[in-house]
Protein backbone atom coordinates (compact mmCIF):
# COMPACT_ATOMS: atom_id res chain seq x y z
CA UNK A 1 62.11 83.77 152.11
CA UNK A 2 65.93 83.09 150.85
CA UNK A 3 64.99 80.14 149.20
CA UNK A 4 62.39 82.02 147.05
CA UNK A 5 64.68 84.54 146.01
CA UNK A 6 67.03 82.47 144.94
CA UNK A 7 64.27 80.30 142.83
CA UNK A 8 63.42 83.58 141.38
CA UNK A 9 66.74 84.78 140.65
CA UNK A 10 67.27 81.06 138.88
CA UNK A 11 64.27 81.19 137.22
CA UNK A 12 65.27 84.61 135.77
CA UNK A 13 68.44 83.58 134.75
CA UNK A 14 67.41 80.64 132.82
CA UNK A 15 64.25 82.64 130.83
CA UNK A 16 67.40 84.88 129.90
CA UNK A 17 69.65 82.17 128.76
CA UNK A 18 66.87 80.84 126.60
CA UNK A 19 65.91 84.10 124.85
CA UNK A 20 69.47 85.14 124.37
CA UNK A 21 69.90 81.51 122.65
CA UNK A 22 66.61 82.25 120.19
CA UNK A 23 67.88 85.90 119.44
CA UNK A 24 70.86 84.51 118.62
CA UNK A 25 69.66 81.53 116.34
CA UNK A 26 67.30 84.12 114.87
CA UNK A 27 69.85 86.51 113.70
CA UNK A 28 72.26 83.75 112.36
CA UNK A 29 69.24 82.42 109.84
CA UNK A 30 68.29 85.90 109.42
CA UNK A 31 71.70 86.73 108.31
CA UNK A 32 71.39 86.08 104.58
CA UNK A 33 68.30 88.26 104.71
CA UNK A 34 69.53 90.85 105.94
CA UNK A 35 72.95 91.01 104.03
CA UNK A 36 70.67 91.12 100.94
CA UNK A 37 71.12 90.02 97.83
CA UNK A 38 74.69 88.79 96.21
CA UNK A 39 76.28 87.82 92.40
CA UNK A 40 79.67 86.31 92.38
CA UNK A 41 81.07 85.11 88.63
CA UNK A 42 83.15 82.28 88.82
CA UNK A 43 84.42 82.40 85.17
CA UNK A 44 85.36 84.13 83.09
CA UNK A 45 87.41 86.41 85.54
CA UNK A 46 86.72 90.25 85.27
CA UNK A 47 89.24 92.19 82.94
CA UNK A 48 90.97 89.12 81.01
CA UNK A 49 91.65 88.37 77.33
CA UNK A 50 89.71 85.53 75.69
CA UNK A 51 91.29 83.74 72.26
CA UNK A 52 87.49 82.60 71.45
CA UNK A 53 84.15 84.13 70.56
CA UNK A 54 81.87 82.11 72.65
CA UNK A 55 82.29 82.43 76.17
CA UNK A 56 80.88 80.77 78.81
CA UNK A 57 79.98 82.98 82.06
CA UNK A 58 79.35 80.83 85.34
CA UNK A 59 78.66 81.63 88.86
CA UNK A 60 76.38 81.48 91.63
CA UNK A 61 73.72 83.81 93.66
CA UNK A 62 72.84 84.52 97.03
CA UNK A 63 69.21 85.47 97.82
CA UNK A 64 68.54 86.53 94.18
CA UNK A 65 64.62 85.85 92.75
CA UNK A 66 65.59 87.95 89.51
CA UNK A 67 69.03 87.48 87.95
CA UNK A 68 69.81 89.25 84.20
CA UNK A 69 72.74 89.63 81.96
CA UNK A 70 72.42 92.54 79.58
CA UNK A 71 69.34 93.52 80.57
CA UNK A 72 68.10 89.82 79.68
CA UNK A 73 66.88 87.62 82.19
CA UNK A 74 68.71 84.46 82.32
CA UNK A 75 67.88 80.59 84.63
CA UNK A 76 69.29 79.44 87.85
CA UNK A 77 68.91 76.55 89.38
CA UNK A 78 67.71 75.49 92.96
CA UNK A 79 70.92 76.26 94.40
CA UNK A 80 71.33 79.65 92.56
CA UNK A 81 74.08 78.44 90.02
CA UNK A 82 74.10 79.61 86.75
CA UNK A 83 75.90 79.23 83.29
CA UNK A 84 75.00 81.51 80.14
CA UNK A 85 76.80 81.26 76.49
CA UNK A 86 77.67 84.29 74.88
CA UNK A 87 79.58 85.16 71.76
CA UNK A 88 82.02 87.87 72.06
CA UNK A 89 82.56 90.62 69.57
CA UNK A 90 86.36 91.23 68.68
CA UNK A 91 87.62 93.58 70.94
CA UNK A 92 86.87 95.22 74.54
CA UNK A 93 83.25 94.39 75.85
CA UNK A 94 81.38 94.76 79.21
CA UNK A 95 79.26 92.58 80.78
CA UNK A 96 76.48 93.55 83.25
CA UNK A 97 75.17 91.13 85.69
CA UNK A 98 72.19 92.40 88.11
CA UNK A 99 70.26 90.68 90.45
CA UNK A 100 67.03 91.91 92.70
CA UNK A 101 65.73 90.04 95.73
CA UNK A 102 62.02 89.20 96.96
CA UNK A 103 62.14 92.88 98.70
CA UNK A 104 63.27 94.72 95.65
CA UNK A 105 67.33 94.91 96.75
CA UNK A 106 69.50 95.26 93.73
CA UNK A 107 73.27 94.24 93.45
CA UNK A 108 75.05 94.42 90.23
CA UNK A 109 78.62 93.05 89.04
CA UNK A 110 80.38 93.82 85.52
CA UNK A 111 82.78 91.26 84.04
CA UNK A 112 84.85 93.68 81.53
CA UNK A 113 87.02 91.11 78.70
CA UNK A 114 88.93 91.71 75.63
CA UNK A 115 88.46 89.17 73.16
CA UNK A 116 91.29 88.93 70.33
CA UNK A 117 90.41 86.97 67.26
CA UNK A 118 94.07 84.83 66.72
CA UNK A 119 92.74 84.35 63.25
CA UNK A 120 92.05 80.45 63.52
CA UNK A 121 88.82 79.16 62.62
């Protein structure tokens, strides 16, 4: 009678070892899910002064299907990286970057510059 308790009580423990290890494996590739959907700009950095018109704004997405710059939508590649050209008007400007995921979660960054014309062409 001792011995089958203690077969049960093993057997128990194990079973629980095992599902604790899948909850656990679950939630860690469920993480990105569930943190939803994320924009960061690598360049040009937010609130800086640019010397030229055409800028270059680069970064990379987490869990983003949809990904638009002013309102336009603009490519990624398979790893989420993306680079977009704009030209600059002379003075302050904003920039809005938004991004949705596949369940309709929306993040959105702004990259505010100031671009002074130095007068060389």
């Amino acid at each position: 009678m001792e011995r089958r308790k203690t077969k049960f009580y093993v057997r128990t423990i194990i079973i629980g070892i095992i599902v604790l290890f899948i909850l656990i494996y679950a939630g860690f590739q469920a993480r990105n899910i569930l943190l939803g959907p994320k924009i960061t700009v690598l360049s040009p950095l937010s609130g800086s002064t640019v010397f030229k018109s055409k800028i270059s704004i680069e970064g990379s997405t987490k869990n983003i299907k949809i990904l638009t710059l002013n309102d336009r939508e603009i490519v990624m590649d398979e790893t989420g990286h993306f680079k977009e050209e704009l030209l600059l008007p002379s003075g302050y400007s904003i920039m809005k970057l938004q991004g949705w995921d596949r369940f309709k979660r929306e993040t959105t960054e702004f990259i505010e510059l100031v671009y002074k014309d130095d007068g060389n062409k």
